[in-house]
Protein backbone atom coordinates (compact mmCIF):
# COMPACT_ATOMS: atom_id res chain seq x y z
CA UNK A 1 -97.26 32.09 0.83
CA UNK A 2 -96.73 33.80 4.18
CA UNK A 3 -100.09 34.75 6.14
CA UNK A 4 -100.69 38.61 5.32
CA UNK A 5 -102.47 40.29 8.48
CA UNK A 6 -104.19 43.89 8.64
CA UNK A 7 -105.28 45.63 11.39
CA UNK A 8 -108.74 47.55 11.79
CA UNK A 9 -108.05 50.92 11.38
CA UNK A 10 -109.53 52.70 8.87
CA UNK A 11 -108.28 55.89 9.82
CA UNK A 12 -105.99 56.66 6.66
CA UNK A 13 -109.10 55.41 4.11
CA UNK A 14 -110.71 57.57 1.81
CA UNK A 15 -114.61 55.54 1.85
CA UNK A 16 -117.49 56.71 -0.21
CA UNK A 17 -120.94 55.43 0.49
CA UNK A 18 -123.47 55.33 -2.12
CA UNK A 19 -126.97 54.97 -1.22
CA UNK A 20 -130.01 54.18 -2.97
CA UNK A 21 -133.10 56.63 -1.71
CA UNK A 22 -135.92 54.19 -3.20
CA UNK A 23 -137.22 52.06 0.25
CA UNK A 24 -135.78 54.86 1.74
CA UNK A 25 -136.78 53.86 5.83
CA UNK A 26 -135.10 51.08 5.06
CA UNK A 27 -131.82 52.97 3.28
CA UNK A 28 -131.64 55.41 6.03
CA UNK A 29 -130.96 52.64 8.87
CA UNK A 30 -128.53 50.64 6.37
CA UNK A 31 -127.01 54.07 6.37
CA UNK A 32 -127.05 54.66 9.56
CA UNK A 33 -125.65 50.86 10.54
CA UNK A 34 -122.67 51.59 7.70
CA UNK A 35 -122.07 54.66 9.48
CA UNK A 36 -121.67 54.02 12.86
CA UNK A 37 -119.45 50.72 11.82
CA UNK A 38 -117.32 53.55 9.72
CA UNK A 39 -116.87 55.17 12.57
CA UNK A 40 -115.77 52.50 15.16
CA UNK A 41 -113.10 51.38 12.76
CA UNK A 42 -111.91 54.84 12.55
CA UNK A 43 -112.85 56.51 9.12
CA UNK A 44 -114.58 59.75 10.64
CA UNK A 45 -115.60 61.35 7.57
CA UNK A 46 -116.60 59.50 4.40
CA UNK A 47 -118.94 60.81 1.64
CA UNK A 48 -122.11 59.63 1.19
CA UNK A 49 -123.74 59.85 -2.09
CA UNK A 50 -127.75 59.42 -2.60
CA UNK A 51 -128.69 58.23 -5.57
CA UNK A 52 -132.35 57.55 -6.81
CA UNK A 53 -132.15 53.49 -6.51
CA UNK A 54 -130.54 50.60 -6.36
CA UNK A 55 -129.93 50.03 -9.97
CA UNK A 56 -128.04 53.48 -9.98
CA UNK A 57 -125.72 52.50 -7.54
CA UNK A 58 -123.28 50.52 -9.83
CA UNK A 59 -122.26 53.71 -12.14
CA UNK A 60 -121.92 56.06 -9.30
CA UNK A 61 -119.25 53.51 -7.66
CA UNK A 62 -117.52 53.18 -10.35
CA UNK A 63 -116.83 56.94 -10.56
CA UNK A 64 -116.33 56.53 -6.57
CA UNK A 65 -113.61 53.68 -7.00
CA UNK A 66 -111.18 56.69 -9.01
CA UNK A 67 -110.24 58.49 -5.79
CA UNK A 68 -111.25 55.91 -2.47
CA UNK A 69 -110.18 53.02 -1.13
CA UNK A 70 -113.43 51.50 -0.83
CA UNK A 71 -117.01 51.73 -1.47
CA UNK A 72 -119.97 51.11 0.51
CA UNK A 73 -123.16 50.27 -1.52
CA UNK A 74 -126.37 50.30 -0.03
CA UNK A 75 -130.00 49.62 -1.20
CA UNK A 76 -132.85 47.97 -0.53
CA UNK A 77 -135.06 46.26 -3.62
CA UNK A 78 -138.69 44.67 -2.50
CA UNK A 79 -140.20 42.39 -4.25
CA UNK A 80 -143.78 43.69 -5.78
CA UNK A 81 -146.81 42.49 -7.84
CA UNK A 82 -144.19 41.60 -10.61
CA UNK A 83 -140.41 40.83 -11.16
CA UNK A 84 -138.87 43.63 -11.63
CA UNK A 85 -137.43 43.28 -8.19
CA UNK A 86 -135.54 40.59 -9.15
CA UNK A 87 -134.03 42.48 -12.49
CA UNK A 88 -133.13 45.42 -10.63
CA UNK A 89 -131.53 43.41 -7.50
CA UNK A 90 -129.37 41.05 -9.77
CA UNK A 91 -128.45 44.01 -11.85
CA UNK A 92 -127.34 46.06 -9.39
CA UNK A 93 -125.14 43.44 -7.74
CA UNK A 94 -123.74 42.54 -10.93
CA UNK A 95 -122.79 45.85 -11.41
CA UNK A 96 -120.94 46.62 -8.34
CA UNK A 97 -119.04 43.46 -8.55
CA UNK A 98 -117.85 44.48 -12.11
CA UNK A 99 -117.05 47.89 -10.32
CA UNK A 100 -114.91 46.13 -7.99
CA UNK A 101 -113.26 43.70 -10.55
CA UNK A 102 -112.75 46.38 -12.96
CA UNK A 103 -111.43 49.46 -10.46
CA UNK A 104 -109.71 47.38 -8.12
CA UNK A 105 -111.30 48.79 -5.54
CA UNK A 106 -114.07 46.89 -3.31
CA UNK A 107 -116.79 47.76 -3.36
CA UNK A 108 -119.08 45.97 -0.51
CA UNK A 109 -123.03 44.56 -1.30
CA UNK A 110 -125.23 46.43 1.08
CA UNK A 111 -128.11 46.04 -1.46
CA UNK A 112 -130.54 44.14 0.33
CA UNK A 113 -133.33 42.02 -2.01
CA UNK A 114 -136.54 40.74 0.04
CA UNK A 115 -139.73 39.45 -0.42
CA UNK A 116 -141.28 41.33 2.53
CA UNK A 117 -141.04 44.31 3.41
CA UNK A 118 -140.51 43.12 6.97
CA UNK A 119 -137.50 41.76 6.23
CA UNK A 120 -135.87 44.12 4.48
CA UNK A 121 -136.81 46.27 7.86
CA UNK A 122 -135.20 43.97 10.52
CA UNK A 123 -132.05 43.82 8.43
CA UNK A 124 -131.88 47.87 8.44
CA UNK A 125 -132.39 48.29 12.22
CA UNK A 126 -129.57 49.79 14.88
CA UNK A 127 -128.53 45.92 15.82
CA UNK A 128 -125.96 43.18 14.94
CA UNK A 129 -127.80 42.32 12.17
CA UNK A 130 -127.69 45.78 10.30
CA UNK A 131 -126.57 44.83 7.07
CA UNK A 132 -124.91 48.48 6.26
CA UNK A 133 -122.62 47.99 9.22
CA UNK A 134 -121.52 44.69 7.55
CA UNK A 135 -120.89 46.06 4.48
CA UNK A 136 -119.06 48.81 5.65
CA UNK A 137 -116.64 46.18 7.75
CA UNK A 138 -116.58 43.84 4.97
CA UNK A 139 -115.34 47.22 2.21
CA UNK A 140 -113.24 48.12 5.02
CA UNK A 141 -111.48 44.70 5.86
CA UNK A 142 -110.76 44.49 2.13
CA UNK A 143 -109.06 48.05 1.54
CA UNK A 144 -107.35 47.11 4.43
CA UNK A 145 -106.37 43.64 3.33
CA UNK A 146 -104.89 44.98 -0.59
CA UNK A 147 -103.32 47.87 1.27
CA UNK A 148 -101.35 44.91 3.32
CA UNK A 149 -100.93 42.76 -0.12
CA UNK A 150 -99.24 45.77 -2.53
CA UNK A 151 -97.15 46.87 1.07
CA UNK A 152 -95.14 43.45 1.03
């Protein structure tokens, strides 16, 4: 099989983001991060949908994945005096990867799942390690990459 290339130009993409508000300092700067990466690859004006949490996300991309190329999920789920955390993050991943499988459509894991609060923080800042500016390359990269895959 030939090698299939794809620029970075986002330009033509129709992206929805879909953002959890629980942890919400830490949502905002995933946001934010997911935003600004949107931006540089050229898709100016994508929707953003706020949701109540993380565990929300999965059924609110799935209605997203009808009419984009991609979705951006972002969340943040921090670990507490129990589990639940851990029920809510594997959940939620779960579901957006069946969103993805199912639709067709990527949708990219921006839900974060820490132990510390801390951590979830440093991963949400305006830096390289923002982890809603990789997951808005990473749902861009793959629109991009099926786009060049059904074009051939």
């Amino acid at each position: 099989m030939p090698e299939i290339t794809y620029g970075s130009d986002g330009s033509r993409l129709r992206v929805a983001v879909v953002v959890g508000r629980f942890n919400e300092p830490v949502t905002t700067g995933l946001l934010a991060g997911a935003l600004g990466a949107l931006e540089s690859l050229g898709v100016l004006d994508p929707d953003v949908i706020w949701v109540p949490g993380a565990f929300e996300i999965p059924v609110v991309a799935a209605t997203l994945a009808g009419d984009h190329d991609c979705v951006v999920a972002l969340g943040a789920v921090i670990e507490g005096q129990t589990d639940h955390y851990e029920h809510i993050a594997t959940q939620a991943t779960a579901g957006i990867a069946q969103v993805a499988l199912a639709s067709g459509v990527p949708v990219a894991n921006g839900i974060l799942a820490a132990r510390e609060p801390a951590h979830a923080v440093a991963r949400s800042r305006p830096d390289s390690r923002n982890k809603g500016a990789e997951a808005a390359e990473a749902a861009v990269g793959a629109a991009l990459a099926l786009a060049a895959l059904r074009a051939r």
